[in-house]
C-alpha atoms as a PDB file:
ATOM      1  CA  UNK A   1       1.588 -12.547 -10.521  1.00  0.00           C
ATOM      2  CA  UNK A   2       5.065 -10.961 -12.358  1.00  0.00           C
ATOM      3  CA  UNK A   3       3.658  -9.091 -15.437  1.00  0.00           C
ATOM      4  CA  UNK A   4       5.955  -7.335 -17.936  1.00  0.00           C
ATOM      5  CA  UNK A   5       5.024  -3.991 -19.255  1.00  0.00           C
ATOM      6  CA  UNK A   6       3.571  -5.764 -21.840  1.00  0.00           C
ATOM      7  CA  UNK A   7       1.492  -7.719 -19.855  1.00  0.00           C
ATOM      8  CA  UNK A   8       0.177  -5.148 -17.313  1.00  0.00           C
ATOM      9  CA  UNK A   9      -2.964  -3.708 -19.028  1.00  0.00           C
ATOM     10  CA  UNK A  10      -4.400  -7.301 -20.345  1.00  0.00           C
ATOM     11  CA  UNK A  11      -3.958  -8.879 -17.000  1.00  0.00           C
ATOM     12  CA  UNK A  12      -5.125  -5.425 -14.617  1.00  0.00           C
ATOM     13  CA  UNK A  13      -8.346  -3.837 -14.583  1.00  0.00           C
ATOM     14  CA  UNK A  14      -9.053  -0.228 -15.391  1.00  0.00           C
ATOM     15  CA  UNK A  15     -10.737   1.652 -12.435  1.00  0.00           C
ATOM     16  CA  UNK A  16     -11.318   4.919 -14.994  1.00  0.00           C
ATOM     17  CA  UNK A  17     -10.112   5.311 -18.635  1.00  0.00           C
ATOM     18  CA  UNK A  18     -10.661   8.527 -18.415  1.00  0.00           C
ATOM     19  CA  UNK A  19      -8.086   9.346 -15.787  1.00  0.00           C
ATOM     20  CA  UNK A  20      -5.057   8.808 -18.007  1.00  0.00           C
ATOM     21  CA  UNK A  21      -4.254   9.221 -21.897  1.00  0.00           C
ATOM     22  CA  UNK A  22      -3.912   5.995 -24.027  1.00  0.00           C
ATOM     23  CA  UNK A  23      -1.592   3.447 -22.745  1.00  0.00           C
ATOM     24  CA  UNK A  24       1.707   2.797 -24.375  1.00  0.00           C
ATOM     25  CA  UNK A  25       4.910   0.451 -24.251  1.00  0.00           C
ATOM     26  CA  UNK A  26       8.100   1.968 -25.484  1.00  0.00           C
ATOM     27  CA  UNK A  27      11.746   0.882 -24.241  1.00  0.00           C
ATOM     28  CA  UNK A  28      10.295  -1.845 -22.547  1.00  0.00           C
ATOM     29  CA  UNK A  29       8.133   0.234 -20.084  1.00  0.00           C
ATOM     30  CA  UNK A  30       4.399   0.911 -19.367  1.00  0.00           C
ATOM     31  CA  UNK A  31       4.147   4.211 -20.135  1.00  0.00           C
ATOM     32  CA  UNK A  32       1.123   6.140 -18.578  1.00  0.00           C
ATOM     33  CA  UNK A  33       0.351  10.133 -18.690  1.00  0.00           C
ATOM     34  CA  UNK A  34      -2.628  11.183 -16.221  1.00  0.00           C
ATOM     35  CA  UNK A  35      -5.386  13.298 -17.454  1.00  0.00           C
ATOM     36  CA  UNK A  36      -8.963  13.942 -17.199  1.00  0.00           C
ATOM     37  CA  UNK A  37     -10.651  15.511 -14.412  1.00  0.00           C
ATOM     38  CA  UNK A  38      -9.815  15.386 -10.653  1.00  0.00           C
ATOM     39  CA  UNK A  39      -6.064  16.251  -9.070  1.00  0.00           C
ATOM     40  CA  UNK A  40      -5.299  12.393  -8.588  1.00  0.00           C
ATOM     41  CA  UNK A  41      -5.013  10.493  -5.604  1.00  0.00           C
ATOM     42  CA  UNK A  42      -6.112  12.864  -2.582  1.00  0.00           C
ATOM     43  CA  UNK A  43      -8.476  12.557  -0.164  1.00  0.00           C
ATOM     44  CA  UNK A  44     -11.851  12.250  -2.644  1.00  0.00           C
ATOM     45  CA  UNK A  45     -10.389  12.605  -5.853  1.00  0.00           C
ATOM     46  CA  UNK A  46      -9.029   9.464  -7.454  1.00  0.00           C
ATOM     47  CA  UNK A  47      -6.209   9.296 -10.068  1.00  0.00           C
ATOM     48  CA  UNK A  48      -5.573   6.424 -13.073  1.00  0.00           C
ATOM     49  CA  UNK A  49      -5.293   3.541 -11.120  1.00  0.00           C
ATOM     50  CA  UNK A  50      -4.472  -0.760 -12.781  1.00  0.00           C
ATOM     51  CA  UNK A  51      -5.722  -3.056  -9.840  1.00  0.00           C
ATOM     52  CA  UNK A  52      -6.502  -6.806  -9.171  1.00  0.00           C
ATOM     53  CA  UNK A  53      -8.997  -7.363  -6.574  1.00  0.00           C
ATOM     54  CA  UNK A  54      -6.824  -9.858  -3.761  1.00  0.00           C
ATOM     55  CA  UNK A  55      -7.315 -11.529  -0.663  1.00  0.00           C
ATOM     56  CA  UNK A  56      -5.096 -12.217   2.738  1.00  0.00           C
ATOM     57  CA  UNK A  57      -1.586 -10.989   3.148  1.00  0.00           C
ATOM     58  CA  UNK A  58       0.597  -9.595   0.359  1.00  0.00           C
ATOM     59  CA  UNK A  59       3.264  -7.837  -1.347  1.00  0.00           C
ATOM     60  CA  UNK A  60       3.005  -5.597  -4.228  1.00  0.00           C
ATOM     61  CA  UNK A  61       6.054  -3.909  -6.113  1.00  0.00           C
ATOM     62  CA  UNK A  62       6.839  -2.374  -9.335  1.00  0.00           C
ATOM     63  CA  UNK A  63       9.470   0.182 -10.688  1.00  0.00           C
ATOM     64  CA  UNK A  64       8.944   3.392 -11.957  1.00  0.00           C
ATOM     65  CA  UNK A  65      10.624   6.674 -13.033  1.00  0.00           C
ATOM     66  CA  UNK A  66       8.435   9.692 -13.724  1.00  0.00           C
ATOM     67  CA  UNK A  67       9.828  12.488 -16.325  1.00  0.00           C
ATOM     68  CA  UNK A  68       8.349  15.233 -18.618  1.00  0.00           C
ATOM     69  CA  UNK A  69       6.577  13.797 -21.185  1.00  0.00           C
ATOM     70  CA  UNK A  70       7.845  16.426 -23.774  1.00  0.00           C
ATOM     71  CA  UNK A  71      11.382  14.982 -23.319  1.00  0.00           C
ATOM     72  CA  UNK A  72      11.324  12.100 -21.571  1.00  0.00           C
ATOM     73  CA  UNK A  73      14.229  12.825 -18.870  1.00  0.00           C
ATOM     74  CA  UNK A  74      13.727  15.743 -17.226  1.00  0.00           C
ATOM     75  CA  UNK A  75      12.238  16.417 -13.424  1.00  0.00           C
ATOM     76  CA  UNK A  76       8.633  17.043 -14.579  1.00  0.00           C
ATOM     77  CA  UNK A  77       7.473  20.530 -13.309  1.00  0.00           C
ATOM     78  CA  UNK A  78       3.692  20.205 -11.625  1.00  0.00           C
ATOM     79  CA  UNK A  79       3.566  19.609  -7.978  1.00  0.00           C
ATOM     80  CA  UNK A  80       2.582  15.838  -6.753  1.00  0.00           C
ATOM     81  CA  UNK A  81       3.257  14.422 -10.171  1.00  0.00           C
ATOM     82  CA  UNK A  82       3.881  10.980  -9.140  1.00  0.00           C
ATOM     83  CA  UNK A  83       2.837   7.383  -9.484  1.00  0.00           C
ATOM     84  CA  UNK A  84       3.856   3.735  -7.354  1.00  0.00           C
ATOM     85  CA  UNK A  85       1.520   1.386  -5.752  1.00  0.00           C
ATOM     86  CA  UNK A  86      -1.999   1.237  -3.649  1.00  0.00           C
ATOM     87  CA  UNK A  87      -4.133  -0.629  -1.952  1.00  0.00           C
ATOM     88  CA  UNK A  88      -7.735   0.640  -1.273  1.00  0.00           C
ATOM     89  CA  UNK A  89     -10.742  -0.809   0.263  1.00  0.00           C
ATOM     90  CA  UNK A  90     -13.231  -1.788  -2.448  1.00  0.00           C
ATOM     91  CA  UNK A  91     -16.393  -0.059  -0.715  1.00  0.00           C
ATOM     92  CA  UNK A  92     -14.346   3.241  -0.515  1.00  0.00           C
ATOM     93  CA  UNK A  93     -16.902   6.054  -1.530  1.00  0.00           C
ATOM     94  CA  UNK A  94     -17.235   9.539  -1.487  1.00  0.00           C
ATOM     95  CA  UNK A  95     -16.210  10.899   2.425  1.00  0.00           C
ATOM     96  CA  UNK A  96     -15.152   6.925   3.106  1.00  0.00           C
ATOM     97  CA  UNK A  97     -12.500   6.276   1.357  1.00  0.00           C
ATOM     98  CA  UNK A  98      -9.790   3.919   2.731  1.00  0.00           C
ATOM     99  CA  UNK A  99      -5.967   3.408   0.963  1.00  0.00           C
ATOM    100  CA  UNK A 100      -2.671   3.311   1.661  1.00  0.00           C
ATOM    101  CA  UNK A 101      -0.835   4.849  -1.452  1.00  0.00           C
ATOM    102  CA  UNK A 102       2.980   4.114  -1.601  1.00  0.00           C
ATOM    103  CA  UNK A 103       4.669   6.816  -5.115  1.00  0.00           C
ATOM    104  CA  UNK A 104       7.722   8.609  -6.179  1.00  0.00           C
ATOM    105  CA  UNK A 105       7.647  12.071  -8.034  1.00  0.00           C
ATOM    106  CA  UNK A 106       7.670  15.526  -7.720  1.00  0.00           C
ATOM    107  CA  UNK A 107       6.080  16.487  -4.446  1.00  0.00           C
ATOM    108  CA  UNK A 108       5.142  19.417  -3.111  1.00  0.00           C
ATOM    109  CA  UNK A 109       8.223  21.064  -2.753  1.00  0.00           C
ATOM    110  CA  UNK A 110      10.855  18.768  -4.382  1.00  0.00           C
ATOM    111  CA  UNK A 111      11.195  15.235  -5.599  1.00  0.00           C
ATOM    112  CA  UNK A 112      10.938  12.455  -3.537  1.00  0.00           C
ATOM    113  CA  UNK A 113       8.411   9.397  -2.155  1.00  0.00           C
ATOM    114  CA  UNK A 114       5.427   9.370  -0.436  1.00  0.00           C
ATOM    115  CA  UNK A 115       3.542   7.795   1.801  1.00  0.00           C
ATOM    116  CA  UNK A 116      -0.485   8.515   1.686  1.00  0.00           C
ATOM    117  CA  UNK A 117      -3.262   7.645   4.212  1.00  0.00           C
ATOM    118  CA  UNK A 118      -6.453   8.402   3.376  1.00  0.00           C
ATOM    119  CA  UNK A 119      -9.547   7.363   5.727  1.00  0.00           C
ATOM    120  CA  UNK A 120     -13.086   8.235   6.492  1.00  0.00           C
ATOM    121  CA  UNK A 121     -14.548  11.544   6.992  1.00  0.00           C
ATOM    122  CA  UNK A 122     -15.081  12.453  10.965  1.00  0.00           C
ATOM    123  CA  UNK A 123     -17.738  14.204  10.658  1.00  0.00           C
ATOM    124  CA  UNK A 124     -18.101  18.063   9.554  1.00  0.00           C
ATOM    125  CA  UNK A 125     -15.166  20.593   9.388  1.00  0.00           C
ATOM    126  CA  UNK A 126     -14.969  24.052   8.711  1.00  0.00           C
ATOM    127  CA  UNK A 127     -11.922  23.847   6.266  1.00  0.00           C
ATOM    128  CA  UNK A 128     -11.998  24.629   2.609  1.00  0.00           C
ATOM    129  CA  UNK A 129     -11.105  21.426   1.199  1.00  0.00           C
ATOM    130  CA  UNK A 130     -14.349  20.081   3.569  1.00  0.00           C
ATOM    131  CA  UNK A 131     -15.865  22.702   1.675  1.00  0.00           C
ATOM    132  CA  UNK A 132     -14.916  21.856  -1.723  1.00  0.00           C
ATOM    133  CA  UNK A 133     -15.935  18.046  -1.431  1.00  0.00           C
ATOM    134  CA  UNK A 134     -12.828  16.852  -0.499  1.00  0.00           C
ATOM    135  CA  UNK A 135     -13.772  15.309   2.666  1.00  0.00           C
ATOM    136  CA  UNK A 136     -12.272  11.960   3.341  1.00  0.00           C
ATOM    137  CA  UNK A 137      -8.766  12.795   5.175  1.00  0.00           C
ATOM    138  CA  UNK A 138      -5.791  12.355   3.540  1.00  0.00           C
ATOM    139  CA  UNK A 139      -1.831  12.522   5.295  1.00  0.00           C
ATOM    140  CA  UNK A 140       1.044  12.674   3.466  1.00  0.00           C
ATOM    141  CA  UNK A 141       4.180  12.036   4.805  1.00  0.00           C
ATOM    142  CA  UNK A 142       6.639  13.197   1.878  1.00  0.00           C
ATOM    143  CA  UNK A 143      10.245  12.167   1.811  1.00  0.00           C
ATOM    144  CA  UNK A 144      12.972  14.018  -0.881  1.00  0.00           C
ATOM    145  CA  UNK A 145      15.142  11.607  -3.014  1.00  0.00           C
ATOM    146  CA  UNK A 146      16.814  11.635  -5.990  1.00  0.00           C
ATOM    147  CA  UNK A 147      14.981  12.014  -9.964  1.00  0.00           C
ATOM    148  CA  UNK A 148      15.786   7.980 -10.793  1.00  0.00           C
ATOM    149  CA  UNK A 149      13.645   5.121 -11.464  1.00  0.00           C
ATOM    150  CA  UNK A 150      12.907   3.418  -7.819  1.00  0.00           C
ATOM    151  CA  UNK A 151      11.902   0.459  -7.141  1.00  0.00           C
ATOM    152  CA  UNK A 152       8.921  -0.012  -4.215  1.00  0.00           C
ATOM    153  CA  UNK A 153       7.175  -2.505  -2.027  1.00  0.00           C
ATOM    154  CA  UNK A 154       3.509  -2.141  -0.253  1.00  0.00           C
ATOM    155  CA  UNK A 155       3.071  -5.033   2.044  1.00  0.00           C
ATOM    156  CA  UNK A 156       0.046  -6.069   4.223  1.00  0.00           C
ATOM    157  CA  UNK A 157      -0.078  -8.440   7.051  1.00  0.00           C
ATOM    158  CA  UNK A 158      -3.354  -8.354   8.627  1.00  0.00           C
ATOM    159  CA  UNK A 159      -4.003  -4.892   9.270  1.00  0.00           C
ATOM    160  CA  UNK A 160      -0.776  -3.586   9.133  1.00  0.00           C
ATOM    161  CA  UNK A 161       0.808  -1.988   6.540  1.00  0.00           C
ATOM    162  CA  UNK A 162       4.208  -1.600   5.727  1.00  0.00           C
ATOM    163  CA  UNK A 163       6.356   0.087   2.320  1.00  0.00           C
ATOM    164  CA  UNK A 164      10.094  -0.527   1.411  1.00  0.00           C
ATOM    165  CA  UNK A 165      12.150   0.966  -1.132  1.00  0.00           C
ATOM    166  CA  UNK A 166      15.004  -0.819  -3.150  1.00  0.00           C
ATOM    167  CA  UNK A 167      18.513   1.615  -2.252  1.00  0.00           C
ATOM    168  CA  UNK A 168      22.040   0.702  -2.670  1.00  0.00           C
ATOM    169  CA  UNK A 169      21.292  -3.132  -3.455  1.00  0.00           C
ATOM    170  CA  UNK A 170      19.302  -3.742  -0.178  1.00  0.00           C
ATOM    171  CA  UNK A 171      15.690  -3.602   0.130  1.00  0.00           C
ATOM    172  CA  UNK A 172      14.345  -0.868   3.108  1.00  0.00           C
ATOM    173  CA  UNK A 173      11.550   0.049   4.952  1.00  0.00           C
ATOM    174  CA  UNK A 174      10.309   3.357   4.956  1.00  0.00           C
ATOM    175  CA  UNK A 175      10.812   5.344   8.243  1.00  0.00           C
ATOM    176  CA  UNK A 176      10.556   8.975   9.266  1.00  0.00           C
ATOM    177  CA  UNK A 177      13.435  11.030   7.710  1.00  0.00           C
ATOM    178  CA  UNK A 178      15.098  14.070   8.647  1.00  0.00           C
ATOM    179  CA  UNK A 179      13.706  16.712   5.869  1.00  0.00           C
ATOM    180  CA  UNK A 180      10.479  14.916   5.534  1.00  0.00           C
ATOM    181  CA  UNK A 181       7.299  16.883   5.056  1.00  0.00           C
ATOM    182  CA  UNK A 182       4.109  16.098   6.379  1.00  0.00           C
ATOM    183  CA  UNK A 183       0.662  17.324   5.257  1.00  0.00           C
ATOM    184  CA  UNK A 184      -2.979  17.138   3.487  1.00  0.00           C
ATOM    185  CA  UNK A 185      -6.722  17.344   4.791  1.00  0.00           C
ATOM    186  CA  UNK A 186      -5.986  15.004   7.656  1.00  0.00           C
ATOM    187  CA  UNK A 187      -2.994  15.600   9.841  1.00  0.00           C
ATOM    188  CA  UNK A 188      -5.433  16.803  12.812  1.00  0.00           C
ATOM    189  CA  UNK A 189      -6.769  13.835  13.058  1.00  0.00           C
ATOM    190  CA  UNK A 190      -3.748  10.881  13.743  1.00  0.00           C
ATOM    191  CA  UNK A 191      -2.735   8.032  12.358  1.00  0.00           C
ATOM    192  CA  UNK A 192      -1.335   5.074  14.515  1.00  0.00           C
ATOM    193  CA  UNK A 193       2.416   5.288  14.243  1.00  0.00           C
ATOM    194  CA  UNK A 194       2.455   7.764  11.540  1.00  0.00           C
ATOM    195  CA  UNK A 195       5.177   9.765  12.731  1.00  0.00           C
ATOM    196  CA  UNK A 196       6.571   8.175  15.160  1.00  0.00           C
ATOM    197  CA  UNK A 197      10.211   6.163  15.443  1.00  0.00           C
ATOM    198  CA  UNK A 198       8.109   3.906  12.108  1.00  0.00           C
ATOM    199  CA  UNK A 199       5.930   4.368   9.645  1.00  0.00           C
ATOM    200  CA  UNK A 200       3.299   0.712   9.826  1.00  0.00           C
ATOM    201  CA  UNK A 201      -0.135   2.252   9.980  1.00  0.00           C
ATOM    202  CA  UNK A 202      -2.628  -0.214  11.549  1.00  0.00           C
ATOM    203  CA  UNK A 203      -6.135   0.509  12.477  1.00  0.00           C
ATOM    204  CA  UNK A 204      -7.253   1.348   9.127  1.00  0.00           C
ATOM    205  CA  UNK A 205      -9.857  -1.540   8.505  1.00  0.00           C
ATOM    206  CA  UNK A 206      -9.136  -3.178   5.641  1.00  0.00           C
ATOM    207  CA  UNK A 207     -11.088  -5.851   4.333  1.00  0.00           C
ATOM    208  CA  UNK A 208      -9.900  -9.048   3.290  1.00  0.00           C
ATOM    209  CA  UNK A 209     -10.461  -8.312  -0.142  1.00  0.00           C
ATOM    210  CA  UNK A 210      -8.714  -5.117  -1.703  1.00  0.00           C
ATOM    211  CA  UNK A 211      -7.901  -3.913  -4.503  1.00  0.00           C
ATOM    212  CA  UNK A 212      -4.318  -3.684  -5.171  1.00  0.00           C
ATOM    213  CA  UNK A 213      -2.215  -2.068  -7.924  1.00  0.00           C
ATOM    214  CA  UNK A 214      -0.305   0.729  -9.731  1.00  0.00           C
ATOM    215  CA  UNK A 215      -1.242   4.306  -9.720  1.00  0.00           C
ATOM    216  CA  UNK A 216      -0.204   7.211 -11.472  1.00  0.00           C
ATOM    217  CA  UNK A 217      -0.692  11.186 -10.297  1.00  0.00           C
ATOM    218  CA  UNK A 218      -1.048  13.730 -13.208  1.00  0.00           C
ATOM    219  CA  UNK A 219       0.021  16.791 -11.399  1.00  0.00           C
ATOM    220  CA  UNK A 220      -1.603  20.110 -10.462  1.00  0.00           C
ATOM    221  CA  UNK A 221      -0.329  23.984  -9.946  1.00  0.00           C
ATOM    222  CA  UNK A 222      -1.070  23.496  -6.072  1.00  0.00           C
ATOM    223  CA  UNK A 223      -1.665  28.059  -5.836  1.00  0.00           C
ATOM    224  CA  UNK A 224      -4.384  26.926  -8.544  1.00  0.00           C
ATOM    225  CA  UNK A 225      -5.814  23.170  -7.908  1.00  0.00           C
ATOM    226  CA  UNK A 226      -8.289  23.606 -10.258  1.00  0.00           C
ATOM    227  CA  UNK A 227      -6.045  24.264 -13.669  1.00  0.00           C
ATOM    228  CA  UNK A 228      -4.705  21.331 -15.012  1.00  0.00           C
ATOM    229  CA  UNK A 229      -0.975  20.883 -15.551  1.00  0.00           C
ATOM    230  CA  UNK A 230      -0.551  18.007 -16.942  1.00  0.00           C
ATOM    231  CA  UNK A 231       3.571  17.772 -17.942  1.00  0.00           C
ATOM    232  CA  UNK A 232       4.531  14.274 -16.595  1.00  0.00           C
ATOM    233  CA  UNK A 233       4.666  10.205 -17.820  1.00  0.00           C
ATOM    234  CA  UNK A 234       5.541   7.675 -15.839  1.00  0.00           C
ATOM    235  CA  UNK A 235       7.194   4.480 -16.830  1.00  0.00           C
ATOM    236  CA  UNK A 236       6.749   1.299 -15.158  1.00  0.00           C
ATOM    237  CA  UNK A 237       9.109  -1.718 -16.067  1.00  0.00           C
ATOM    238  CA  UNK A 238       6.721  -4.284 -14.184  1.00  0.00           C
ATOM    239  CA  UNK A 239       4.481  -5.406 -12.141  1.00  0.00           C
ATOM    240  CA  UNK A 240       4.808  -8.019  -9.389  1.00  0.00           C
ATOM    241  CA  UNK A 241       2.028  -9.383  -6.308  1.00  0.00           C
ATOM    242  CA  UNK A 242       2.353 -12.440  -4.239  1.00  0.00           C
ATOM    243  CA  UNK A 243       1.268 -13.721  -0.993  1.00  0.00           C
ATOM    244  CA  UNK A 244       3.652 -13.650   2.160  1.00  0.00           C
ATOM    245  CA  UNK A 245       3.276 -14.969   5.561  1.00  0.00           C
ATOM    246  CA  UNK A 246       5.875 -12.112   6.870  1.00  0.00           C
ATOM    247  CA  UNK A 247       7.611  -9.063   6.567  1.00  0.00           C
ATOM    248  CA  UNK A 248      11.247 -10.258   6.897  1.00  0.00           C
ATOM    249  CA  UNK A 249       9.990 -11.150   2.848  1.00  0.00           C
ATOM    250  CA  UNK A 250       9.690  -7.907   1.879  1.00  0.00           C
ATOM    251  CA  UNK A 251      13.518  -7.341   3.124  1.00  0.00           C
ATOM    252  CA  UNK A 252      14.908 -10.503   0.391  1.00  0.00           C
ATOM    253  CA  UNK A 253      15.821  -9.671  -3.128  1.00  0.00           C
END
């Protein structure tokens, strides 16, 4: 599937309408604001999210470049305002949910991509996002670039995952960086080769089936999760999924 910006929203479903203001194309880009309820794509809380529902091994990639929407350039100003790619287990429920999220944005302390794993609940916890509801764990493993549009792959073999991002004309794979940042509800509790010499996390129990798409994060005042902030847009130029039968793909332009 290679959609256009165009294309995206006729040939994608909708997982929540309410999670994002009213799509729009402009400059030849998908342009989508998040909104609603919710803080986006952490741990319980799900953000605006255009999926197919695929089988087997794959590769997903898009680009996008997120800016104010008030003037359509500039950094935008609410931590984790951010949007990319996902894949998610189509069962995933309250305290069991199960993605991979793959974004660039503003993080939590300056603009760059990240990385998300988010898997079941492991039992109680006395923490206060437990307490709050927020109980599936998430990890972030946050990495600082620079405010341009980026182009990113999420691939899947099995039940490996692996993400790649498109830098001085060669396609990379993601791999812990010096000034990375690494946080959320979940980094007690470890993922297989999370932080380690790579970044593939395996073990995670994907089914066959998944649903597999672009996301976008709205953004939140992280001293005050609970007021919205709501400042950024993103712009995607496309959309693009196919099978593989390797990585090495995901390295060839």
């Amino acid at each position: 599937m290679n959609l256009k910006p165009n294309e995206i929203t006729s040939h994608l479903l909708d997982l929540d309408s309410s999670k994002h203001e009213r799509f729009k194309v402009t400059d030849n880009h998908l342009m989508v604001a998040g909104a609603g309820s919710g803080i986006g794509w952490f741990s319980d809380s799900c953000g605006s999210f255009l999926f197919e529902e695929i089988r087997g091994n794959i590769l997903i990639e898009t680009e996008v470049h997120i800016v104010k929407k008030d003037d359509g350039k500039s950094c935008p100003g609410a931590q984790f305002s951010s949007a990319g790619l996902l894949f998610r287990d189509t069962t995933s429920a309250p305290g069991k949910q199960r993605w991979v999220m793959y974004n660039i944005g503003f993080q939590n302390t300056f603009y760059g991509r990240e990385i998300k794993v988010t898997r079941p609940s492991k039992g109680f916890r006395m923490d206060m996002t437990y307490l709050m509801g927020l109980r599936s764990l998430s990890t972030l493993y946050l990495i600082p670039g620079e405010h341009t549009p980026v182009r990113l792959r999420l691939a899947r073999i099995g039940d490996e995952i692996r993400a790649f991002h498109f830098f001085e004309g060669a396609w990379k794979e993601e791999v812990p960086t010096s000034g990375m940042e690494v946080m959320g509800n979940g980094i007690k509790y470890p993922v297989e080769q999370f932080n380690s010499t790579s970044f593939r996390p395996c073990g995670l129990n994907l089914p066959q089936r998944i649903q597999a798409g672009i996301i976008t994060n709205p953004g939140m005042d992280i001293r005050n999760p609970f007021r919205r902030y709501r400042d950024s847009m993103a712009e995607f130029s496309y959309y693009i999924s196919r099978g593989i039968s390797s990585f090495n793909e995901c390295l060839k332009i």
